[in-house]
N, C-alpha and C. Protein backbone atom coordinates (compact mmCIF):
# COMPACT_ATOMS: atom_id res chain seq x y z
N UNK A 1 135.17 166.07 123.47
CA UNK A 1 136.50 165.86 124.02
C UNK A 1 137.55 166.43 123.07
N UNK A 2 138.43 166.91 123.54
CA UNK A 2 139.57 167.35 122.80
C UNK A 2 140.64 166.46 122.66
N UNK A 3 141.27 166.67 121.16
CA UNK A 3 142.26 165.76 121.18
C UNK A 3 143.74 166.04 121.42
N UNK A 4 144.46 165.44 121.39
CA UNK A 4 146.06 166.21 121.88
C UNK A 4 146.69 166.92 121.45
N UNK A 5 146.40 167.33 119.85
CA UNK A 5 146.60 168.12 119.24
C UNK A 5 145.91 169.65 119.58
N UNK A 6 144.65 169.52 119.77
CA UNK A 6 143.59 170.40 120.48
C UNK A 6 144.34 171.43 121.43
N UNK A 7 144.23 170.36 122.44
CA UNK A 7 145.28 170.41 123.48
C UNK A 7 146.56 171.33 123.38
N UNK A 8 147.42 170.57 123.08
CA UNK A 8 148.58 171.51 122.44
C UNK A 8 148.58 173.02 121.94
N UNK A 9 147.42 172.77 121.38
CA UNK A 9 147.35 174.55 120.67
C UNK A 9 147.00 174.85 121.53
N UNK A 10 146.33 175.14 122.18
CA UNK A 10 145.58 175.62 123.68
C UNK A 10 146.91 176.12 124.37
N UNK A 11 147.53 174.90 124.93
CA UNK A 11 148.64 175.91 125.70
C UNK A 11 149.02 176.49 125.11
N UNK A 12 149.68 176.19 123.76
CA UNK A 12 150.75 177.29 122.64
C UNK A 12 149.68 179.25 123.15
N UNK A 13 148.75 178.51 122.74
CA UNK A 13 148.25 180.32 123.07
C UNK A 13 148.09 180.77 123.72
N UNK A 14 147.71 179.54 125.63
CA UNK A 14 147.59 180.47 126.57
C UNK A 14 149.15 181.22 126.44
N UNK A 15 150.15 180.30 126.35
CA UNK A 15 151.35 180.21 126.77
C UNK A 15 152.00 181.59 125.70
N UNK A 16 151.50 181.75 124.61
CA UNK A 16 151.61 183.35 123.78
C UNK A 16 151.10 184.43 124.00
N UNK A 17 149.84 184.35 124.65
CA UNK A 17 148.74 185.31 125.15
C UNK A 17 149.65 185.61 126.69
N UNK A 18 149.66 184.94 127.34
CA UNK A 18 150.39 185.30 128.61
C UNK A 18 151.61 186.43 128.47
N UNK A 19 152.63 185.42 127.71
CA UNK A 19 153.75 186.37 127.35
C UNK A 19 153.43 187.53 126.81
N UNK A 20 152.59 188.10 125.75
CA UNK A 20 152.35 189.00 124.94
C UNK A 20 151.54 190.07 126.27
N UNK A 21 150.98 189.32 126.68
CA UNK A 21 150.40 190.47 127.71
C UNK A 21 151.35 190.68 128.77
N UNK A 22 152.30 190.00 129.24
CA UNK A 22 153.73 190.50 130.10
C UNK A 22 154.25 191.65 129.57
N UNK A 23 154.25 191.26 128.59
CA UNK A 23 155.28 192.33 127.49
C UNK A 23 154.75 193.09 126.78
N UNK A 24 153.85 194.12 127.34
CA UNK A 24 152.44 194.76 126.25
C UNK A 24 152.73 194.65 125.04
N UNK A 25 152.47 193.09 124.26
CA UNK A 25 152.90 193.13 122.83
C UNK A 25 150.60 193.09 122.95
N UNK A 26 150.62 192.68 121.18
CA UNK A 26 149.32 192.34 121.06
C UNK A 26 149.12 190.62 121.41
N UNK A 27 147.73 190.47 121.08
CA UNK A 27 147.16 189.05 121.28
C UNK A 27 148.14 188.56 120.30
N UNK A 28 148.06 186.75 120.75
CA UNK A 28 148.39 186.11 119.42
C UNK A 28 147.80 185.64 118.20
N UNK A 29 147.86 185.11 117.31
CA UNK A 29 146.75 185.13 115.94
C UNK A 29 145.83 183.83 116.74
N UNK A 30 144.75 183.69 116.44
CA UNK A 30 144.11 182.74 116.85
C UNK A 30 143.20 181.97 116.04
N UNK A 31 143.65 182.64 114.52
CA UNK A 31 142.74 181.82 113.28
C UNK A 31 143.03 180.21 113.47
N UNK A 32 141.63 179.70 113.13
CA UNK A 32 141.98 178.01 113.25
C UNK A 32 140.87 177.61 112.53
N UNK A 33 140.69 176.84 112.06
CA UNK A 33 140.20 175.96 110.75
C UNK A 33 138.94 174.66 111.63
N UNK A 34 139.51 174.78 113.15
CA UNK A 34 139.37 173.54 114.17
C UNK A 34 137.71 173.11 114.51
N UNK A 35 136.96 172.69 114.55
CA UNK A 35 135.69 173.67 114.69
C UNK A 35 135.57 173.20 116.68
N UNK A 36 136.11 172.49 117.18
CA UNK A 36 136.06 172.15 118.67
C UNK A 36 136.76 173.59 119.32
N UNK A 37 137.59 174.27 118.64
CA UNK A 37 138.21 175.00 119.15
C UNK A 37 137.58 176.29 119.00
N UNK A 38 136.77 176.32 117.97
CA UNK A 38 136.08 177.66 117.44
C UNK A 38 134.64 177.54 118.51
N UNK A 39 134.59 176.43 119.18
CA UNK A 39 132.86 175.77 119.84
C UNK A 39 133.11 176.74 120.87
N UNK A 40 131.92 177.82 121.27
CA UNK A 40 131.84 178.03 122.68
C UNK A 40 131.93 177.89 123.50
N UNK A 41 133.01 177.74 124.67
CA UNK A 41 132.82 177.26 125.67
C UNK A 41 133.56 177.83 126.95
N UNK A 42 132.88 177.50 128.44
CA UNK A 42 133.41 178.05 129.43
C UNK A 42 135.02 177.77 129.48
N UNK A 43 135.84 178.55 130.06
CA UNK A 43 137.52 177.92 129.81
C UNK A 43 137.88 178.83 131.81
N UNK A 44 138.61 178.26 132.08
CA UNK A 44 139.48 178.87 132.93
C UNK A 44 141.32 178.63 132.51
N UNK A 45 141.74 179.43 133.10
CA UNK A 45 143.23 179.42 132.95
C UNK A 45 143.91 179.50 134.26
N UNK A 46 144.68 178.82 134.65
CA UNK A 46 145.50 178.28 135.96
C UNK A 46 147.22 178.58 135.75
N UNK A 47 147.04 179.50 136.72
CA UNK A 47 149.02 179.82 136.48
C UNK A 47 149.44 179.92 137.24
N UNK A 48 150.70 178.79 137.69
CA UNK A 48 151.08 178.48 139.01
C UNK A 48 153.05 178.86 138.79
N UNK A 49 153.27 178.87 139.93
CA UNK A 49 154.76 179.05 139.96
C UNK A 49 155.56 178.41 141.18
N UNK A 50 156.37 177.46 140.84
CA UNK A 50 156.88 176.33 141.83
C UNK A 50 155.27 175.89 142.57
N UNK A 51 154.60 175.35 141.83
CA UNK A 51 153.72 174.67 142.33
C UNK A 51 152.79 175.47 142.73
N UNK A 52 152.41 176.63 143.03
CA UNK A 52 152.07 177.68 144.13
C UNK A 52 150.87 178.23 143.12
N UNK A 53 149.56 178.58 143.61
CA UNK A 53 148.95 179.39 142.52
C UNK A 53 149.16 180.55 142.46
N UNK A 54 149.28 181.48 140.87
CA UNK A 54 149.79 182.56 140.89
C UNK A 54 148.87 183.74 139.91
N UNK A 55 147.88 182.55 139.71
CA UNK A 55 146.54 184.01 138.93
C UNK A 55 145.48 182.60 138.55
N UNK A 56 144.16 182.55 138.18
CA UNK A 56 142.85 182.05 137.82
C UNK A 56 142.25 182.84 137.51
N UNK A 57 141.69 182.88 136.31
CA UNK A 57 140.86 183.80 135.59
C UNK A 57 140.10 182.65 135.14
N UNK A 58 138.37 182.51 135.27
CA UNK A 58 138.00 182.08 133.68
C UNK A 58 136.29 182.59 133.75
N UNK A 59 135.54 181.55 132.73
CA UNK A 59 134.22 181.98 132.88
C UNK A 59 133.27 180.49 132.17
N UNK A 60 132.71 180.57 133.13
CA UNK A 60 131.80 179.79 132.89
C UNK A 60 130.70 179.31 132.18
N UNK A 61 130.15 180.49 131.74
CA UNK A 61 129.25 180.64 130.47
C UNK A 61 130.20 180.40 129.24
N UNK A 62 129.87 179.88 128.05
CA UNK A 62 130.59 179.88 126.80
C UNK A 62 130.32 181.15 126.15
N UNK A 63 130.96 182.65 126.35
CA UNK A 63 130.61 183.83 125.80
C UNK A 63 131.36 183.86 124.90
N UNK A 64 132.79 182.85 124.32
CA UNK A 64 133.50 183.20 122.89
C UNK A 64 133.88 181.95 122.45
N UNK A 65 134.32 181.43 121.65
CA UNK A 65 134.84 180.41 121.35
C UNK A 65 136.40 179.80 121.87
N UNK A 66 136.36 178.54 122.15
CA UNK A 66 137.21 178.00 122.86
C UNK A 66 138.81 179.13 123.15
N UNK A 67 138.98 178.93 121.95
CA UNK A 67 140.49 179.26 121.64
C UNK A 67 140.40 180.80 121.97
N UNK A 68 139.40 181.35 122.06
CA UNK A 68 139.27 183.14 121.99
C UNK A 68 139.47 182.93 123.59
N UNK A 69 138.71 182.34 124.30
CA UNK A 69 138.30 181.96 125.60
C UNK A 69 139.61 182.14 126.30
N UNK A 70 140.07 180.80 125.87
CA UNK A 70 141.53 180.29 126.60
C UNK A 70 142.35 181.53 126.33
N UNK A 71 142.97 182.53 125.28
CA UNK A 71 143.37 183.70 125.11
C UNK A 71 143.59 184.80 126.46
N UNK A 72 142.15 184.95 126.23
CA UNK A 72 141.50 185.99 127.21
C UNK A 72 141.62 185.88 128.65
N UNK A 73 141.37 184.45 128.86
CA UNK A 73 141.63 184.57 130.55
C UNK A 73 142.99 183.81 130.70
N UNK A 74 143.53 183.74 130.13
CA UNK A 74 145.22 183.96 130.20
C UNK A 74 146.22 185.20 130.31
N UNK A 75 145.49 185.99 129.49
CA UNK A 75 146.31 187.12 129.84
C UNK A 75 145.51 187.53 131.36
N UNK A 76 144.21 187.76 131.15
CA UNK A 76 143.43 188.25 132.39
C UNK A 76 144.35 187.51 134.02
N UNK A 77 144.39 186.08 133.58
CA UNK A 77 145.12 185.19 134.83
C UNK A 77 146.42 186.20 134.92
N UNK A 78 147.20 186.50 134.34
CA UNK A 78 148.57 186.97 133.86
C UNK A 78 148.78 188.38 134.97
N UNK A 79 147.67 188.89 134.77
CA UNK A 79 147.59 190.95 135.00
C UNK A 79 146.78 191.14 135.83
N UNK A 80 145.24 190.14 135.66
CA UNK A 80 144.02 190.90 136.78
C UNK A 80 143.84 190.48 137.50
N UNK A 81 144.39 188.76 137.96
CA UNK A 81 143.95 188.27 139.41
C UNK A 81 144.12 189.26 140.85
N UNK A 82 142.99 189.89 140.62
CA UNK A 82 142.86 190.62 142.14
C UNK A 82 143.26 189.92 143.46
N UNK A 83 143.86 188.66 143.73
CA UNK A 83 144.67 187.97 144.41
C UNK A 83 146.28 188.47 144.25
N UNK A 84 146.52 188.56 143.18
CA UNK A 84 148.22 188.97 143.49
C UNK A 84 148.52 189.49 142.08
N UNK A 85 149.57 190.54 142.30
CA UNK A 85 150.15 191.60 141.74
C UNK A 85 150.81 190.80 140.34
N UNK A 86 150.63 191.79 139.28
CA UNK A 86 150.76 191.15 137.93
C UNK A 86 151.81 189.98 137.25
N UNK A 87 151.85 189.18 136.45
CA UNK A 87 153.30 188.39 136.45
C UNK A 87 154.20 189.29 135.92
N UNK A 88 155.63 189.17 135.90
CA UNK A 88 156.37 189.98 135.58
C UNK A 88 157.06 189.22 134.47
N UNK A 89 158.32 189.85 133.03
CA UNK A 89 158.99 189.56 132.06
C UNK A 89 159.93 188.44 133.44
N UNK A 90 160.42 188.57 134.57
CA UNK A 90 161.08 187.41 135.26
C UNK A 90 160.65 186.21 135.38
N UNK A 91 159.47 186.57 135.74
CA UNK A 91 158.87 184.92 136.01
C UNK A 91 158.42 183.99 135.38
N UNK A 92 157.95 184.78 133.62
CA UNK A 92 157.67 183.51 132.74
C UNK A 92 158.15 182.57 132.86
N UNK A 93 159.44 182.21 133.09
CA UNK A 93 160.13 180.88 132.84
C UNK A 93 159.62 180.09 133.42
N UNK A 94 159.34 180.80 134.74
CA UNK A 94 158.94 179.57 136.24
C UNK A 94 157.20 179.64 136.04
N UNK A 95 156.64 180.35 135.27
CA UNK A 95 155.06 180.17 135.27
C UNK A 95 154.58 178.70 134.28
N UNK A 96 153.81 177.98 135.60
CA UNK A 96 152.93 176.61 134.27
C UNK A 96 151.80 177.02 133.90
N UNK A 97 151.14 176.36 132.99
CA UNK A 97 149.76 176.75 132.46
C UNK A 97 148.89 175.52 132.63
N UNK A 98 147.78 175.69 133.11
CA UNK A 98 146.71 174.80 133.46
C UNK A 98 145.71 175.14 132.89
N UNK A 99 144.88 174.77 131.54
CA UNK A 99 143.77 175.14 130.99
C UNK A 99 142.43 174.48 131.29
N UNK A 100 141.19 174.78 132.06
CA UNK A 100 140.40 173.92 132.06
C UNK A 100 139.14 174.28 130.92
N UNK A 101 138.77 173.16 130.49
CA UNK A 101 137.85 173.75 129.15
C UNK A 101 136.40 172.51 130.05
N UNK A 102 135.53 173.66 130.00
CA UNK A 102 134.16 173.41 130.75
C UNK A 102 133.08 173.13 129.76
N UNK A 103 132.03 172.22 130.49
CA UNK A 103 131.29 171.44 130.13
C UNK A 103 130.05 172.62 130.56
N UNK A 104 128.83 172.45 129.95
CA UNK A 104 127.69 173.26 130.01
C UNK A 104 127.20 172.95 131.62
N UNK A 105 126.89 173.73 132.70
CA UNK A 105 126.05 174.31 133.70
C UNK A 105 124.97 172.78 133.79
N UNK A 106 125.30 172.43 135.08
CA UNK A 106 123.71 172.00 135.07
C UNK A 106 123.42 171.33 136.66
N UNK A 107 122.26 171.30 136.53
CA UNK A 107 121.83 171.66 138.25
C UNK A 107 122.45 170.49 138.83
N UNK A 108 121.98 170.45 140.22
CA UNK A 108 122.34 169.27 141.00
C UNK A 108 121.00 168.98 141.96
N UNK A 109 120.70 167.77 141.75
CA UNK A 109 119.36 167.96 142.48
C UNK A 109 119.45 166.78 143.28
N UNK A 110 120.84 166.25 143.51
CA UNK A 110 120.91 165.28 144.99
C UNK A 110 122.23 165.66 144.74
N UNK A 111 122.89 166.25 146.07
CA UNK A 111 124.37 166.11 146.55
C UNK A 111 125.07 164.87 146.34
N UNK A 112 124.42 163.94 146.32
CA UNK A 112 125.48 162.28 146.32
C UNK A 112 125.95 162.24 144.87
N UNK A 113 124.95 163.05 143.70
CA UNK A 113 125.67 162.46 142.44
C UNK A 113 127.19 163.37 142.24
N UNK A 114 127.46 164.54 142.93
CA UNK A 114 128.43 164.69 142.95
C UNK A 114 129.69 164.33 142.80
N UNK A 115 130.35 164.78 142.40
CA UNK A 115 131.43 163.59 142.10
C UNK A 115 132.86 164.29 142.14
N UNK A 116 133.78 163.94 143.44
CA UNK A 116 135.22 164.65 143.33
C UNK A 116 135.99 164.05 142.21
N UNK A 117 136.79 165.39 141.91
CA UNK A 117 137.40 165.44 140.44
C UNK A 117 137.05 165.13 138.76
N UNK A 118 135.56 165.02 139.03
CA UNK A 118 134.87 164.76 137.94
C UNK A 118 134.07 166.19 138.16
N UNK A 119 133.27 166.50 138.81
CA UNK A 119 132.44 168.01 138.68
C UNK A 119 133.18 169.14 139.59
N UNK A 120 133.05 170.40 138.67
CA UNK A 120 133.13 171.74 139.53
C UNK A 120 131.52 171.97 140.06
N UNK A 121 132.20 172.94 140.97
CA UNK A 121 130.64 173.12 141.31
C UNK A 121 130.30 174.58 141.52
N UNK A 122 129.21 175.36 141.27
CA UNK A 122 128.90 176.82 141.48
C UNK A 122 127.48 176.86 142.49
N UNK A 123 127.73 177.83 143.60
CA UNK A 123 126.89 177.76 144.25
C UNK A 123 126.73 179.23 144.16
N UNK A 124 125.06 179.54 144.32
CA UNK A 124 124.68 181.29 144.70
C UNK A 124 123.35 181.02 145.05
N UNK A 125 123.39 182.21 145.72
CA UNK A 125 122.61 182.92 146.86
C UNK A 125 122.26 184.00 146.87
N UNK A 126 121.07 184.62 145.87
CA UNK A 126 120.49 186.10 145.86
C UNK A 126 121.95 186.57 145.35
N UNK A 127 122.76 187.21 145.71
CA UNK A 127 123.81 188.31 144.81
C UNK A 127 125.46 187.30 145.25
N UNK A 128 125.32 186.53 145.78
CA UNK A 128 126.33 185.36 145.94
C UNK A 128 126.73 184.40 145.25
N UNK A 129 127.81 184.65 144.79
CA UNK A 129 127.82 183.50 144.01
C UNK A 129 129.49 182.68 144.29
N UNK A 130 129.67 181.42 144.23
CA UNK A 130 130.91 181.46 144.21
C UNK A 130 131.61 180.32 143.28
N UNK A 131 132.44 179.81 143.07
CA UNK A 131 132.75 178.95 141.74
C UNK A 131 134.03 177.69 142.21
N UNK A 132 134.09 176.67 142.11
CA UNK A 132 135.44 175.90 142.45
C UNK A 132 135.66 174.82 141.24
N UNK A 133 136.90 174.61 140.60
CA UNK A 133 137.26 173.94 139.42
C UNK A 133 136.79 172.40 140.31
N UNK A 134 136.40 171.44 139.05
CA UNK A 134 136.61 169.81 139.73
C UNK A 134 138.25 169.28 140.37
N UNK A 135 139.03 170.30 140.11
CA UNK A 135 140.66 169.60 140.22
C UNK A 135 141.11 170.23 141.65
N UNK A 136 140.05 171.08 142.68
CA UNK A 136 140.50 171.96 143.89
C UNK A 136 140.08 171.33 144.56
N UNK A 137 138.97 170.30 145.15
CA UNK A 137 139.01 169.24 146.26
C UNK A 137 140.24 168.35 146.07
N UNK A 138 140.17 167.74 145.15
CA UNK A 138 141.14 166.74 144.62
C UNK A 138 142.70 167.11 145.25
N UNK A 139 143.04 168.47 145.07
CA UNK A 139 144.26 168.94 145.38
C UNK A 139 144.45 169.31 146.90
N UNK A 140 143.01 169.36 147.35
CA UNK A 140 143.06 169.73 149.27
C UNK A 140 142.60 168.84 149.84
N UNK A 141 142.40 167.44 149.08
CA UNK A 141 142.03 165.82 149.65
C UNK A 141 140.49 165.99 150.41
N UNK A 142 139.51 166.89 149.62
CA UNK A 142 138.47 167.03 150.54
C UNK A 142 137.28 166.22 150.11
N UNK A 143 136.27 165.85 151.12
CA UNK A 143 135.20 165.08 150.63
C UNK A 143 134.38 165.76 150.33
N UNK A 144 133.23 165.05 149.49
CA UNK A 144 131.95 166.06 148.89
C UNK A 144 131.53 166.98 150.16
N UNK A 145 131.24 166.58 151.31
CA UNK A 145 130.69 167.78 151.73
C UNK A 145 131.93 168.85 151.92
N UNK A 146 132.94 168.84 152.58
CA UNK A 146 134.16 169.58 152.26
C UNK A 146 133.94 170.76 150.89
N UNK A 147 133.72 170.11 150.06
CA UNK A 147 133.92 170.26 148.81
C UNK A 147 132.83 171.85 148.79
N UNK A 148 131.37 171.26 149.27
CA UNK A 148 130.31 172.52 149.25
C UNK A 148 130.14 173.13 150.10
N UNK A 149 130.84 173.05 151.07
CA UNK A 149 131.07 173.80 152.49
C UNK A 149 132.46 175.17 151.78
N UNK A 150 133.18 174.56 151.04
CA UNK A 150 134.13 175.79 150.59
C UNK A 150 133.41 176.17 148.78
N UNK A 151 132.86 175.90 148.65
CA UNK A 151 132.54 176.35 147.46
C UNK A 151 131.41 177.56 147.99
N UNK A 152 130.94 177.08 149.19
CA UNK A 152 130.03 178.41 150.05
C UNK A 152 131.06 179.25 150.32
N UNK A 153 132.07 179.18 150.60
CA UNK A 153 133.03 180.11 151.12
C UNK A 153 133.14 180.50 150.39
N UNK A 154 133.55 180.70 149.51
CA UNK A 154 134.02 181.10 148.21
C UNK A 154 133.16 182.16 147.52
N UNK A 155 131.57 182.00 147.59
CA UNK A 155 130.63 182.42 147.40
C UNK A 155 130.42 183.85 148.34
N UNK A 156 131.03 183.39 149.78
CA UNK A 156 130.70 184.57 150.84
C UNK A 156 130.07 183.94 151.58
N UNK A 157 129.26 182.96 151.63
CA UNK A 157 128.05 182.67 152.07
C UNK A 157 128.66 181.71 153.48
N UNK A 158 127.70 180.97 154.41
CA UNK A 158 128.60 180.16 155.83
C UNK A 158 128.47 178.98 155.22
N UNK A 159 129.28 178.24 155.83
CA UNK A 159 129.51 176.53 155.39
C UNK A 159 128.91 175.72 155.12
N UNK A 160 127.66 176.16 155.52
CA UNK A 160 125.83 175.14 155.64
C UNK A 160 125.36 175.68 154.43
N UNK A 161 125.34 176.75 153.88
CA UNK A 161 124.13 177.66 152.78
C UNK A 161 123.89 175.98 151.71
N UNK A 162 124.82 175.54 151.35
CA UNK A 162 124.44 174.71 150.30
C UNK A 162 123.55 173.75 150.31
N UNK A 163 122.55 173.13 152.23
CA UNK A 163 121.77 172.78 152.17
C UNK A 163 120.24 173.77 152.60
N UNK A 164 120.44 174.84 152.64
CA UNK A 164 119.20 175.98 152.16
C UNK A 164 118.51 175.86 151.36
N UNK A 165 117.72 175.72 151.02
CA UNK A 165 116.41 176.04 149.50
C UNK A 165 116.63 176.92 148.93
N UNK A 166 116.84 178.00 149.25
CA UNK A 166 116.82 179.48 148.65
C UNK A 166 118.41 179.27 147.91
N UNK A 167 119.04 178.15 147.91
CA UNK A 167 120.76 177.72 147.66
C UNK A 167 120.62 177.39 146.35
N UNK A 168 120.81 177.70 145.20
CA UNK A 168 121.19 176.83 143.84
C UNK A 168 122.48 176.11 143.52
N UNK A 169 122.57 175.15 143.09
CA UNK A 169 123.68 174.19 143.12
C UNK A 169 123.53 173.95 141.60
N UNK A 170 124.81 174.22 141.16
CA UNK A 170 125.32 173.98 139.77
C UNK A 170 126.44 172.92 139.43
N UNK A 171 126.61 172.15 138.98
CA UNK A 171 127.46 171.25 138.68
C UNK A 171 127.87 171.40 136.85
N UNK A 172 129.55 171.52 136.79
CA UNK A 172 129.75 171.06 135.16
C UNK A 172 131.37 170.32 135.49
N UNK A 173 131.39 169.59 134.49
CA UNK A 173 132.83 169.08 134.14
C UNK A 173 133.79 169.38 133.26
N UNK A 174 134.96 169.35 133.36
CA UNK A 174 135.90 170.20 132.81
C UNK A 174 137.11 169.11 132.33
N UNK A 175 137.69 169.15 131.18
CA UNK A 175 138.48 168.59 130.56
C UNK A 175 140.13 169.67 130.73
N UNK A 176 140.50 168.90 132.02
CA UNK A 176 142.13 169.60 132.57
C UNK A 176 142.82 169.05 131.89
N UNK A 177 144.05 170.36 131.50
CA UNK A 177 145.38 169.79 130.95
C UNK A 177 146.43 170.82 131.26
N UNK A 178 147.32 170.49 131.80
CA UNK A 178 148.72 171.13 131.86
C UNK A 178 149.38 171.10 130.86
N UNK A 179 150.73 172.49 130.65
CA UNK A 179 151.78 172.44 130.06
C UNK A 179 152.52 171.31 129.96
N UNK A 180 152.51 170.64 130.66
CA UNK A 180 153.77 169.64 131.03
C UNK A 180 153.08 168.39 130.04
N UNK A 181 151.80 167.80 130.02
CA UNK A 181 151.19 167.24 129.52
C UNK A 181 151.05 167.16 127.66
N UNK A 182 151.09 168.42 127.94
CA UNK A 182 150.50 168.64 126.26
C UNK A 182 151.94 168.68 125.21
């Protein structure tokens, strides 16, 4: 678990990394002493504007360490969401930051232990794959099956795939925190 201090730095850098990549400056320094922050782990980054989502970048595997993590798919949220056209030097003001820092992958081998707003979930299918944070039912008031009926969507796949065999079901949990919070 991270502590609020943790926390805090986290936004400070999505919230530097963002800007710096608005403004083709470089990354921000990201030396830290921390070792939770230096720990591998999956991160997504959430950037919304008047409430509205306005880029999601992250990754699920732990391929860098926390703080490198949170960096990276901040600017990525910022410039590459293939959903909508890059943020601009205008809109920082009005952009929030939502960091989710993810818990290790692990199967699901009864749908009931599921759990809204406690697990994300990843579902794939031969070259399908698709991904939903624990905090996106929660925000569209949906029930567990809801929940893997769009996490198939998401994937490509039809609304049913998640009770298929040939279906893998992934479950991890994620420690959310907003700007506003930290």
């Amino acid at each position: 678990m991270l502590n609020e201090e943790q926390k805090r730095r986290l936004i400070e850098v999505a919230r530097q990394a963002v800007t710096a990549a608005v403004a083709g400056e470089p990354t921000p320094d990201l030396a830290t002493d921390d070792p939770n922050l230096r720990e591998p782990r999956g991160a997504f980054v959430t950037l919304k504007k008047a409430g509205q989502l306005r880029g999601c970048i992250g990754y699920i595997e732990p391929h860098a360490p926390l703080i490198e993590a949170v960096a990276d798919n901040a600017q990525s949220a910022a410039l590459r969401d293939p959903r909508f056209s890059p943020v601009t030097l205008e809109e920082l003001p009005d952009i929030s930051i939502e960091i989710s820092a993810l818990t290790p992958l692990e199967s699901v081998e009864d749908v009931e232990d599921i759990e809204i707003g406690r697990h994300g979930l990843v579902i794939s299918q031969g070259p399908n794959r698709g991904l939903l944070l624990p905090q996106v039912p929660v925000e569209w008031g949906w029930d567990r099956e809801e929940f893997l009926e769009h996490t198939c969507l998401k994937a490509g796949l039809p609304p049913e795939a998640w009770r298929q065999d040939n279906t893998e079901l992934l479950c991890f949990g994620a420690e959310v925190f907003c700007e506003t919070e930290s």
